[in-house]
Protein backbone atom coordinates (compact mmCIF):
# COMPACT_ATOMS: atom_id res chain seq x y z
CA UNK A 1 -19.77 -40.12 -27.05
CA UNK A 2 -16.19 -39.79 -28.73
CA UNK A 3 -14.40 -38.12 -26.12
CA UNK A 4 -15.71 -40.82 -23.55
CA UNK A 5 -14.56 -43.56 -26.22
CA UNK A 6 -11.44 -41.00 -26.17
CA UNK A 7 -11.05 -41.08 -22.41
CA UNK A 8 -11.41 -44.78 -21.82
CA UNK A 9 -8.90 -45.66 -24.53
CA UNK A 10 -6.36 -43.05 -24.10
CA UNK A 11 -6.67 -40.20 -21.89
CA UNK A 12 -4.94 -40.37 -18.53
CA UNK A 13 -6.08 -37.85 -16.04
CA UNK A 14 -3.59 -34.86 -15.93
CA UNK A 15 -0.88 -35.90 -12.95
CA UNK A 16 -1.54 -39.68 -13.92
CA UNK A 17 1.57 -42.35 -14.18
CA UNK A 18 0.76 -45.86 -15.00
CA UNK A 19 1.90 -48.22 -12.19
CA UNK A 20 4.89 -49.93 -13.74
CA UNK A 21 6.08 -46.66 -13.74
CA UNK A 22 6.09 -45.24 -10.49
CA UNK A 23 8.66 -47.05 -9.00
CA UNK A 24 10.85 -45.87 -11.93
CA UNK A 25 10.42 -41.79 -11.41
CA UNK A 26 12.92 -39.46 -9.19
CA UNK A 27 11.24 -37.12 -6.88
CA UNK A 28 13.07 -33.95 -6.94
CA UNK A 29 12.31 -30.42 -5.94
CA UNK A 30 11.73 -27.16 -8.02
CA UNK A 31 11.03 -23.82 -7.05
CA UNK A 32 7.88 -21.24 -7.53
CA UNK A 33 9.02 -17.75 -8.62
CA UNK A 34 9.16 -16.43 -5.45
CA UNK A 35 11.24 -19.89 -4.36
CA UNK A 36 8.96 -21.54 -2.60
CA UNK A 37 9.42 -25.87 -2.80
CA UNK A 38 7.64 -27.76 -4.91
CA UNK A 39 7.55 -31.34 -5.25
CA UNK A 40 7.97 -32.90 -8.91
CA UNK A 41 9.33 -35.72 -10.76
CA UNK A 42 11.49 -36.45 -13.60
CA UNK A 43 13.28 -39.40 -15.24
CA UNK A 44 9.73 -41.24 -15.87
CA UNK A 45 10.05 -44.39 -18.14
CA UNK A 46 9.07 -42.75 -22.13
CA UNK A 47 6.37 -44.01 -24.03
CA UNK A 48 7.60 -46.17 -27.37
CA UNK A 49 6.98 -43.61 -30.44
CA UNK A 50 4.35 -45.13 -31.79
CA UNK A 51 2.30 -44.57 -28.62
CA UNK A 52 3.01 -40.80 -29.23
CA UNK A 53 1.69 -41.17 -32.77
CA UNK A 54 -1.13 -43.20 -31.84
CA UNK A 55 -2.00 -40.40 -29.48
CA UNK A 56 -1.67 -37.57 -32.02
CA UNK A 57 -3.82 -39.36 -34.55
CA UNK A 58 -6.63 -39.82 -32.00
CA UNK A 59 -6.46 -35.91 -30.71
CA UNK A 60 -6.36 -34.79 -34.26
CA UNK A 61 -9.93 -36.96 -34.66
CA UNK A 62 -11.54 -36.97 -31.68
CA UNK A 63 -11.00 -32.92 -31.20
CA UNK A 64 -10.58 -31.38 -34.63
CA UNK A 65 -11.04 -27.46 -33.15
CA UNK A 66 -8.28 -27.66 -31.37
CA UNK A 67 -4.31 -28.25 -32.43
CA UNK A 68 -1.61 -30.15 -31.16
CA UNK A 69 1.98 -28.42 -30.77
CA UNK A 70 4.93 -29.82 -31.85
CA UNK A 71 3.37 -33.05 -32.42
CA UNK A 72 4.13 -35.82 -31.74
CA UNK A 73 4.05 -34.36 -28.17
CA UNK A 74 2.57 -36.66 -26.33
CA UNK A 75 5.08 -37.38 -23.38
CA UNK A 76 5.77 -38.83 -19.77
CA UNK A 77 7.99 -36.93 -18.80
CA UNK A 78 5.85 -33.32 -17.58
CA UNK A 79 2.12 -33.26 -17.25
CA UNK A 80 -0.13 -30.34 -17.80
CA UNK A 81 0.94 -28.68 -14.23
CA UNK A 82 4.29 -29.13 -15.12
CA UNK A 83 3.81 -27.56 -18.26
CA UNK A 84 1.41 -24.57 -16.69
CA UNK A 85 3.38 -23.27 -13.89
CA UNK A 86 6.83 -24.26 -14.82
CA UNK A 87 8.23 -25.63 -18.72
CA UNK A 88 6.24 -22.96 -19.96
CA UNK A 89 8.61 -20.52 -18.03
CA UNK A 90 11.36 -22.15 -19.12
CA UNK A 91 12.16 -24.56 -16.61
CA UNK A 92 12.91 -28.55 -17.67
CA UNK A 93 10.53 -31.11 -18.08
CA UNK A 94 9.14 -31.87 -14.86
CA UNK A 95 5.77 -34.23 -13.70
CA UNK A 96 4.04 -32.09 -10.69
CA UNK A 97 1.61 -34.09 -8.26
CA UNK A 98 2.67 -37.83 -7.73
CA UNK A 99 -1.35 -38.65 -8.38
CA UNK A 100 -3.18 -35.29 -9.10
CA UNK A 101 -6.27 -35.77 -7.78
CA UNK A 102 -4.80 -36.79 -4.65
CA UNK A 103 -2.07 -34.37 -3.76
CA UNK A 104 -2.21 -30.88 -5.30
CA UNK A 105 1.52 -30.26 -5.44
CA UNK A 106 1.12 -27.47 -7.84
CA UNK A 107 -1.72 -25.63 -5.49
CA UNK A 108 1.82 -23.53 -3.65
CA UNK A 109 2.29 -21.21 -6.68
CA UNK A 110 -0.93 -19.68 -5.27
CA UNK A 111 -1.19 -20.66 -2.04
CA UNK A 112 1.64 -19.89 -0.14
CA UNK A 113 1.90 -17.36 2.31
CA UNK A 114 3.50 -15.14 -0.28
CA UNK A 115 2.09 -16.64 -3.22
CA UNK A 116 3.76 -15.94 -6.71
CA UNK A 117 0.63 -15.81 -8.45
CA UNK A 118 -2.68 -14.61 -7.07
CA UNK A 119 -5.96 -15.11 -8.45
CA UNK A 120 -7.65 -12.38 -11.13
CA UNK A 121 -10.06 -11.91 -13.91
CA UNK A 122 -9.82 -13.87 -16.96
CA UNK A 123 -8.12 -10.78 -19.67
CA UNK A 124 -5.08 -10.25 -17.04
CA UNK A 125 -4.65 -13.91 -16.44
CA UNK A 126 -1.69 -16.14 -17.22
CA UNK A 127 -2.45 -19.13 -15.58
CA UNK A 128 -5.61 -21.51 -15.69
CA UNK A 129 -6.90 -23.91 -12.70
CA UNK A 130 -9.58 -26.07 -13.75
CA UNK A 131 -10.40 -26.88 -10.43
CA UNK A 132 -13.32 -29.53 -10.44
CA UNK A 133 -10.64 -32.05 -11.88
CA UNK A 134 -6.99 -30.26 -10.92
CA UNK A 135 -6.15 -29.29 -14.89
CA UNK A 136 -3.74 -26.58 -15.60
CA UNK A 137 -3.33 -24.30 -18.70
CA UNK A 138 -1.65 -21.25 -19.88
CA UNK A 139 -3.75 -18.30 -21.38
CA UNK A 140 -2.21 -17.07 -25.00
CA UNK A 141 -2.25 -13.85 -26.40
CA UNK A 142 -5.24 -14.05 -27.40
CA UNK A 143 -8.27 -14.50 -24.51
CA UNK A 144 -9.82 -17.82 -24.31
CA UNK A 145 -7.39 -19.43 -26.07
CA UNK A 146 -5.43 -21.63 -24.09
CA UNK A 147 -2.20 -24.52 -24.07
CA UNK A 148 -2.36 -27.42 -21.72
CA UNK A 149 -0.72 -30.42 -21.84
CA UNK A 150 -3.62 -33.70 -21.42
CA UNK A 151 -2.10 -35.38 -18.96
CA UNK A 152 0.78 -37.31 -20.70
CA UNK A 153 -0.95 -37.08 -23.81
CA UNK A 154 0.21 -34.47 -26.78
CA UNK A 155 0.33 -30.42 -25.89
CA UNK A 156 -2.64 -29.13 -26.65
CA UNK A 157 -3.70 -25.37 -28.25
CA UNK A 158 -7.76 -24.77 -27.77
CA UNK A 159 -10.29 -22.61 -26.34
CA UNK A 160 -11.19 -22.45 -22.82
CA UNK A 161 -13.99 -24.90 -22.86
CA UNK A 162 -12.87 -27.27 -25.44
CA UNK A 163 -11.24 -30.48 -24.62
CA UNK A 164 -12.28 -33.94 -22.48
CA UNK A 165 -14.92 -33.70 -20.44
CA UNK A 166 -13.05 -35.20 -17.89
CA UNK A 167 -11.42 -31.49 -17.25
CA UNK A 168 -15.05 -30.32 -16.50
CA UNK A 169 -13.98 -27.01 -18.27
CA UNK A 170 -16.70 -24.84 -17.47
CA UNK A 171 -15.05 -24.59 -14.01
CA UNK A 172 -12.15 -22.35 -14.04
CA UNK A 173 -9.84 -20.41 -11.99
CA UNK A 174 -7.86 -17.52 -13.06
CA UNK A 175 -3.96 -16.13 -12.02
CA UNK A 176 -1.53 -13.70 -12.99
CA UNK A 177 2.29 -13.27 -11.79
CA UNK A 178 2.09 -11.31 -7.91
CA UNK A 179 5.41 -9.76 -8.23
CA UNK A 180 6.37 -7.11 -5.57
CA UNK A 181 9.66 -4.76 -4.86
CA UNK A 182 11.73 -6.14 -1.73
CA UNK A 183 13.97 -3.45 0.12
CA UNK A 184 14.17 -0.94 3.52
CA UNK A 185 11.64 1.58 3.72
CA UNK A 186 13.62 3.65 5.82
CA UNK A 187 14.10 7.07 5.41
CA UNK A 188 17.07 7.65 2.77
CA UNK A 189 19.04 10.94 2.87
CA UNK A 190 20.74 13.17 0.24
CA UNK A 191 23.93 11.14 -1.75
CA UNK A 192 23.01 8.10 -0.43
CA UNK A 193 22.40 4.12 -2.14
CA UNK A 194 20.27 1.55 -1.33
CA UNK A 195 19.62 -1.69 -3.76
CA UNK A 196 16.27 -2.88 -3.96
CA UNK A 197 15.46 -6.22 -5.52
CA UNK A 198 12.63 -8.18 -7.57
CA UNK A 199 10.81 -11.11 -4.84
CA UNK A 200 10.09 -12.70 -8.43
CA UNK A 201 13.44 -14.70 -10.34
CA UNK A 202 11.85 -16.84 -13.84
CA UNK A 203 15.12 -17.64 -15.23
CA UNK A 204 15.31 -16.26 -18.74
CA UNK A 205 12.52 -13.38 -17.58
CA UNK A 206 13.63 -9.60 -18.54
CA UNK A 207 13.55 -6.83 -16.18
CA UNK A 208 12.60 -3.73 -16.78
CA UNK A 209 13.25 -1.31 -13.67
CA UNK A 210 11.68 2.28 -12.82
CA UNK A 211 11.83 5.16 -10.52
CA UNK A 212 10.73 8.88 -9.65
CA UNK A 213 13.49 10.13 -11.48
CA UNK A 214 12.86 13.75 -9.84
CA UNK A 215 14.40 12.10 -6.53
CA UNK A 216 16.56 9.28 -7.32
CA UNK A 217 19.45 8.59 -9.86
CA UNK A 218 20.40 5.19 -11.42
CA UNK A 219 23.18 3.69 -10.10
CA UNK A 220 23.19 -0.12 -11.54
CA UNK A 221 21.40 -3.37 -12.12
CA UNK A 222 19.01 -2.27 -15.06
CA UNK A 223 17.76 -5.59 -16.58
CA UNK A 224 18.46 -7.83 -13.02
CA UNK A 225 16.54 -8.33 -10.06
CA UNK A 226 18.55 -6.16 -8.09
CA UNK A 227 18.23 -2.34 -8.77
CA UNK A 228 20.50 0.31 -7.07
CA UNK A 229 19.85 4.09 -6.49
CA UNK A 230 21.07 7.12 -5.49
CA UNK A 231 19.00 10.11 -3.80
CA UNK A 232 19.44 13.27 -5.76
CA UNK A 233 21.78 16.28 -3.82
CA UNK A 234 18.88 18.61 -2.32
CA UNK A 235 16.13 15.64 -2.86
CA UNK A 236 13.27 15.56 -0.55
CA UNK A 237 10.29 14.04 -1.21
CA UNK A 238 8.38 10.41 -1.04
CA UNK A 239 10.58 8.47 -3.32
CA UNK A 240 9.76 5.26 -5.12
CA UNK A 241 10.88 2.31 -7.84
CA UNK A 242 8.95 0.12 -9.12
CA UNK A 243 9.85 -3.33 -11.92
CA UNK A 244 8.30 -4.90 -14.94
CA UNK A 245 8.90 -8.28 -15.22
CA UNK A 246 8.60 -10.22 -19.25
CA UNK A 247 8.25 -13.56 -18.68
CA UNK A 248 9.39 -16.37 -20.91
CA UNK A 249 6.11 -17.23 -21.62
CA UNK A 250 5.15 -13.64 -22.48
CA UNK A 251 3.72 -12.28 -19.57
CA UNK A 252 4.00 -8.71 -18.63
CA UNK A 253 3.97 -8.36 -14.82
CA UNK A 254 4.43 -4.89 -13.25
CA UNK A 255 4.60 -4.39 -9.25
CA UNK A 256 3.27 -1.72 -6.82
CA UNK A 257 5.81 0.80 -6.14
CA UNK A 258 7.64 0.64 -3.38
CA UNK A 259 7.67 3.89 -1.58
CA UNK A 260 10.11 5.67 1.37
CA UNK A 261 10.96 9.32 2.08
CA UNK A 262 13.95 10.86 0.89
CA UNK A 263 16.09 13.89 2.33
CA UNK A 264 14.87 16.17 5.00
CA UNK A 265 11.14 17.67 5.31
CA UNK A 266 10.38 19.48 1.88
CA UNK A 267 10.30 23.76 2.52
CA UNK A 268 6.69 23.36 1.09
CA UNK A 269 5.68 20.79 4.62
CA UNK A 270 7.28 23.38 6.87
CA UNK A 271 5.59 26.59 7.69
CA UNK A 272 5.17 29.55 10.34
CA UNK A 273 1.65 29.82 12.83
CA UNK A 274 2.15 33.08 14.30
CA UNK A 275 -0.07 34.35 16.86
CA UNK A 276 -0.54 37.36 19.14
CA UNK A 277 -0.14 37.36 23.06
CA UNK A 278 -3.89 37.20 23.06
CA UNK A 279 -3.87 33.75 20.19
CA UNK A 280 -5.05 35.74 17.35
CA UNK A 281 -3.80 34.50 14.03
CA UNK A 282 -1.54 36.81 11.99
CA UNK A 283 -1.53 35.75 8.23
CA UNK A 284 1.03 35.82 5.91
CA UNK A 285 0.33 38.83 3.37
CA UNK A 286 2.50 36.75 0.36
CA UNK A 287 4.26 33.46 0.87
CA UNK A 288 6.45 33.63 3.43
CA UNK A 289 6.22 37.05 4.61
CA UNK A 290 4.22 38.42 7.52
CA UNK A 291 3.79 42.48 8.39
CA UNK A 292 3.68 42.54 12.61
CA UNK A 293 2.91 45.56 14.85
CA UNK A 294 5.77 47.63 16.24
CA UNK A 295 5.95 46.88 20.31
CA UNK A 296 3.85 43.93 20.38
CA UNK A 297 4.51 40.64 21.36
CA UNK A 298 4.04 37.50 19.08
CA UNK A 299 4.47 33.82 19.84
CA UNK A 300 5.65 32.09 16.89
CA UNK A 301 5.55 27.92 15.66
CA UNK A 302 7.20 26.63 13.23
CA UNK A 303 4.76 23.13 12.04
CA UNK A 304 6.47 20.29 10.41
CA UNK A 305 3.44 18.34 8.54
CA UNK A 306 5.91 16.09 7.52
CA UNK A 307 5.19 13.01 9.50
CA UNK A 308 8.14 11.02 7.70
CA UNK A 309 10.65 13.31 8.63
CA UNK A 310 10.15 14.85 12.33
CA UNK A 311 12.01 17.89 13.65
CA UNK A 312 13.57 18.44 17.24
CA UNK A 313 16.07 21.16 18.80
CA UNK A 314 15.01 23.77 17.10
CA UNK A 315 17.38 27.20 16.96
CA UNK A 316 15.87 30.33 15.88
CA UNK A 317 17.60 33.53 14.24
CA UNK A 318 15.44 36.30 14.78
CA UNK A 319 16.03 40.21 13.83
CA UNK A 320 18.62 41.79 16.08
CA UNK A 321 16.41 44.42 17.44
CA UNK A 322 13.75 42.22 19.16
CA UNK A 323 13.36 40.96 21.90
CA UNK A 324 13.29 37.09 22.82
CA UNK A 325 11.39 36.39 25.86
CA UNK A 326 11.99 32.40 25.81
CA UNK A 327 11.73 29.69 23.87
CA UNK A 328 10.26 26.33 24.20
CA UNK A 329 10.37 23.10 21.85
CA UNK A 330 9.13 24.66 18.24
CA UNK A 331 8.01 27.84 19.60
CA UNK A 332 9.59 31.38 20.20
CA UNK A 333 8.21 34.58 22.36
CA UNK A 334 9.13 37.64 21.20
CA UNK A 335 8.66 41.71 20.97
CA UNK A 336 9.10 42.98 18.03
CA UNK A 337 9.89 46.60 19.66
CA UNK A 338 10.29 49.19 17.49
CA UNK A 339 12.43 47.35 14.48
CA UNK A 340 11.78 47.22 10.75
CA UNK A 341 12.14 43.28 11.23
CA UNK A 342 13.79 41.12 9.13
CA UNK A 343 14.50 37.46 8.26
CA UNK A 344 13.49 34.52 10.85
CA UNK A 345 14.81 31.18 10.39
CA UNK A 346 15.15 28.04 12.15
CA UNK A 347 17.80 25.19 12.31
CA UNK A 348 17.28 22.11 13.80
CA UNK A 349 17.45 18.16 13.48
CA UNK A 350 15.97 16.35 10.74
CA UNK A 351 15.91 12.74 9.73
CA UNK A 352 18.59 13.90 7.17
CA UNK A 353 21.01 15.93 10.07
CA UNK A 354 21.08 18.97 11.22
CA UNK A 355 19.99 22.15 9.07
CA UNK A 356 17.72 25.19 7.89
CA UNK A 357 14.15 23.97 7.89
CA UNK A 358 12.09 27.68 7.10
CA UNK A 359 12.65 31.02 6.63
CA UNK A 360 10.45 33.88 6.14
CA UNK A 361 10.27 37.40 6.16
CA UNK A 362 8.45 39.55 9.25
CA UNK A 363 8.60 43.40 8.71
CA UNK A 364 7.11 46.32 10.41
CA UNK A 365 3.72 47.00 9.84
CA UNK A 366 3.21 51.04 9.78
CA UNK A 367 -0.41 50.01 9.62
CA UNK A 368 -1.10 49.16 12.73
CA UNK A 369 -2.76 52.72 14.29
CA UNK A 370 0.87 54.30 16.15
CA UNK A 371 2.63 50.96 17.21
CA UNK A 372 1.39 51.28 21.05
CA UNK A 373 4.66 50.05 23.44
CA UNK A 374 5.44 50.33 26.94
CA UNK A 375 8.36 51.57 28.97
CA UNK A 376 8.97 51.01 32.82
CA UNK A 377 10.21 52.92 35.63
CA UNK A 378 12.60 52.32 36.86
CA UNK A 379 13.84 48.95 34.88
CA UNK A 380 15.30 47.12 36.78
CA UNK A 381 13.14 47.45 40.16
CA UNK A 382 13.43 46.32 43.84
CA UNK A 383 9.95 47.75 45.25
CA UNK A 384 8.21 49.01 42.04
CA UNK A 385 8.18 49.85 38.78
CA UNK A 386 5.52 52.39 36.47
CA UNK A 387 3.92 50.77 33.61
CA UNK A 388 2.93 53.85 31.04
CA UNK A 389 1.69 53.23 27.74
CA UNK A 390 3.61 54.80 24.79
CA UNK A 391 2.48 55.47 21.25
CA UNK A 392 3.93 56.94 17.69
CA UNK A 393 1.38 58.60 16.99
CA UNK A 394 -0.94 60.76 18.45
CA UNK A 395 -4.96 59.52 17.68
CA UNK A 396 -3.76 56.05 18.68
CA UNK A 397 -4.51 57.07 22.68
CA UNK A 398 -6.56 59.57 24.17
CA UNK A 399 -6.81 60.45 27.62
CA UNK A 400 -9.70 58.41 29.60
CA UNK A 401 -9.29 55.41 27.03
CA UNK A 402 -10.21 52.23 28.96
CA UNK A 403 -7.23 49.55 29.15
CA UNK A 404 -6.21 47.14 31.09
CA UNK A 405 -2.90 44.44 31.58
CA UNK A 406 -1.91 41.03 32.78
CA UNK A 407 1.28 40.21 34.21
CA UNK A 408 3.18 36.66 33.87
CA UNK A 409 6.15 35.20 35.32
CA UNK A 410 8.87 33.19 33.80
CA UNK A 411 6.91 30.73 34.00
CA UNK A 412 3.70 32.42 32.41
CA UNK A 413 1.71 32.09 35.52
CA UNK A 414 -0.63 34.66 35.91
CA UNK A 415 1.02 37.21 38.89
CA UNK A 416 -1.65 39.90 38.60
CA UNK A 417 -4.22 41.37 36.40
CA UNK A 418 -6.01 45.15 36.46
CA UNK A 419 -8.52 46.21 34.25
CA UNK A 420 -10.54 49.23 33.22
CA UNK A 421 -7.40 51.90 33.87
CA UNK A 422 -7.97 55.13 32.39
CA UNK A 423 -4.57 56.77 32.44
CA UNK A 424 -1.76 55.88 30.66
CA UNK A 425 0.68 55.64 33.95
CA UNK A 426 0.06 52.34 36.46
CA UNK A 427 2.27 51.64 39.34
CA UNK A 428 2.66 47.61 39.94
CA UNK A 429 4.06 46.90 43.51
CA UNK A 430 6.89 43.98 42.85
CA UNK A 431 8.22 44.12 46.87
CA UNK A 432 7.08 40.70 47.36
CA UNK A 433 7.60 39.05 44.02
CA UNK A 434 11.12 37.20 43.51
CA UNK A 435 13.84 38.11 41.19
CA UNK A 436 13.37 37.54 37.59
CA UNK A 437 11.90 38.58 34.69
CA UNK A 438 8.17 39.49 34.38
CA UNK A 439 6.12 40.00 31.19
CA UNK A 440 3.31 42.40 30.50
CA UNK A 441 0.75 42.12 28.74
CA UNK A 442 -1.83 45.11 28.07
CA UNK A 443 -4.79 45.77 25.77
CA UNK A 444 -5.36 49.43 24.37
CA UNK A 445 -9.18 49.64 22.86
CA UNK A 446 -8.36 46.75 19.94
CA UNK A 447 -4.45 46.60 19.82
CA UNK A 448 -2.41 44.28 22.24
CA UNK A 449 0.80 45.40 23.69
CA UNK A 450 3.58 43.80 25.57
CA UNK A 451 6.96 44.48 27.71
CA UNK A 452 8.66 43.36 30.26
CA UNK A 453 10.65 44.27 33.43
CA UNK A 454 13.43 43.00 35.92
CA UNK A 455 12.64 42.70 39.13
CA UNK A 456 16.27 42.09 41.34
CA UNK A 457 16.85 41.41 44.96
């Protein structure tokens, strides 16, 4: 029964201006955190202090749990949205929503299309809607206790459900600060800056900036909302900063990092697939080294599971002593012949310029059962050439082994194919083929083997 006797005498309804004093008040706009408009008022006509004291008096009786701030506080000139989403954040006394119930001015600090606050659960809230009659209140340190101003009554300290019933407190809403990191995501490369900047400003807020300090240097703007960085010499990697905003009302808001690649495609995204003739898989036997046969043709790929980063114009360095058949986008066809091998790297362009993406290691095998090759004669030809198949040792062919061979243009299209052969001599008839280069390739029991021949006009 007292807070209705409380109500009727007292109490205006938070966002409430008597009607003599409407006409007096000065509409004027403020900004959410994010600086969206918002409509308020200031310059409304003050109260005589003994109205403020009246009012304390009657809190202090009528709701004895709870405890008035700064009293006498009772005051026309902000209400308890005003107070919520903007004095308490250090902004001036300010009235927000003309008549509350009526036009929900303050509804934009969480309803805009890129609200500054969005809704959450009630320990990580800073901000309280009591929705059923538009009431606004700030969460302390402590949860469930809250501050609200009663409409132009005193500022009020109590817990969540405590106060007139006119604020129907059992219905509440809950938000916290939505602060995010602003900036291009585009790919930076090695020595370069980009700022990147808070989409929250609370004048008198501290900010507290961070970043994957494996990638990125500090160049300036600790403590703003503007942070600049530098990507590390030899950097490559997903990169990201990140800031914690202090409010001045004590709230600790942190945002998602904001992520984009730095440098070119990390060594560790970048590898080798390298394959027979026939598309078997040949494993490296330690990181980045690979044991092939002697005399036998390999296609190899470099793969760039980078997708942030892509690679194009690839150019290969390959041992000296093998053979490059052609080459086409990431791929290279060669014959290893009878070399020890050596190093095979690639160049090409990368989001971050042009420059060595892999290199590996790809050495004889002496493993392989006498390194089968194949000579031709004569080489170059006009008519024909004979195929014979060649080995370093001797148990790796016997006389009447099966075999057989498939031979490819420049274009690897399938010119002819023989099977079954039983000696190690075959004589291919070329009179009627066209000038170019043509590529063998044979199997010997398990083992593959490949060559190639000239055929001239």
């Amino acid at each position: 029964m007292k807070t209705r006797v409380f109500t009727a005498l007292f109490l205006l309804i938070c966002a409430f201006i008597k009607p003599d004093q409407i006409a007096a008040q000065t509409q004027i706009t403020i900004y959410t955190p994010k600086s969206q408009p918002v409509t308020a008022y200031y310059q409304i006509p003050e109260m005589p202090d003994s109205v403020k004291l009246a009012w304390s008096d009657e809190v202090a009786l009528v709701y004895p749990q709870a405890t008035e701030l700064y009293p006498p506080s009772a005051t026309t000139s902000y209400n308890c949205h005003g107070y919520a989403w903007h004095v308490s954040e250090g902004g001036f006394n300010r009235w927000i929503g003309y008549y509350s119930w009526e036009q929900d001015d303050e509804d934009i600090y969480w309803t805009a299309q890129n609200p500054s606050y969005i809704e959450t659960t009630e320990p990580y809230a800073s901000k309280i809607s009591y929705y059923e009659d538009n009431h606004s209140a700030i969460q302390t340190s402590t949860q469930g206790i809250y501050i609200s101003k009663w409409g132009e009554g005193p500022l009020m300290r109590h817990t969540r459900d405590y106060g007139p019933d006119d604020y129907e407190m059992d219905y509440r809403k809950y938000y916290r600060l939505n602060p995010y990191v602003t900036g291009s995501s585009d790919i930076l490369c090695a020595n370069q800056q980009r700022t990147y900047s808070s989409d929250i400003e609370i004048t008198g807020s501290t900010y507290y900036w961070t970043r994957n300090e494996s990638l990125l240097d500090y160049v300036s703007g600790q403590g703003t909302t503007d942070y600049r960085v530098e990507v590390k010499s030899y950097a490559s990697g997903n990169a990201w900063v990140r800031i914690q905003i202090t409010t001045p009302n004590g709230e600790v808001a942190i945002s998602p990092k904001k992520y984009f690649w730095v440098g070119p495609p990390p060594f560790k995204d970048v590898s080798y697939d390298v394959r027979t003739s026939y598309g078997q898989k040949v494993n490296p036997v330690a990181s980045g080294v690979w044991l092939l046969c002697p005399y036998t043709s390999y296609y190899i790929y470099v793969i760039n599971s980078c997708s942030e980063c892509p690679t194009s114009n690839y150019n290969w360095t390959i041992p000296s002593d093998w053979t490059e058949y052609y080459t086409s986008q990431n791929m290279i066809y060669i014959n290893t012949n009878n070399s020890y091998g050596g190093v095979v790297s690639v160049d090409a362009n990368t989001c971050c310029g042009y420059r060595t993406i892999i290199s590996g290691y790809m050495v004889k095998d002496y493993g392989c059962g006498g390194g089968q090759y194949m000579s031709f004669t004569p080489n170059p030809t006009t008519s024909e050439t004979q195929l014979e198949i060649k080995t370093e040792k001797i148990d790796t062919y016997t006389d009447g082994d099966e075999w057989e061979a498939e031979i490819f243009n420049q274009q690897m299209l399938l010119m002819h194919k023989t099977t079954r052969l039983k000696d190690k001599t075959y004589t291919i008839n070329v009179s009627c083929w066209k000038e170019g280069i043509y590529y063998v390739r044979a199997k010997v029991k398990d083992k593959l083997v490949s060559g190639k021949f000239i055929v001239t006009r």
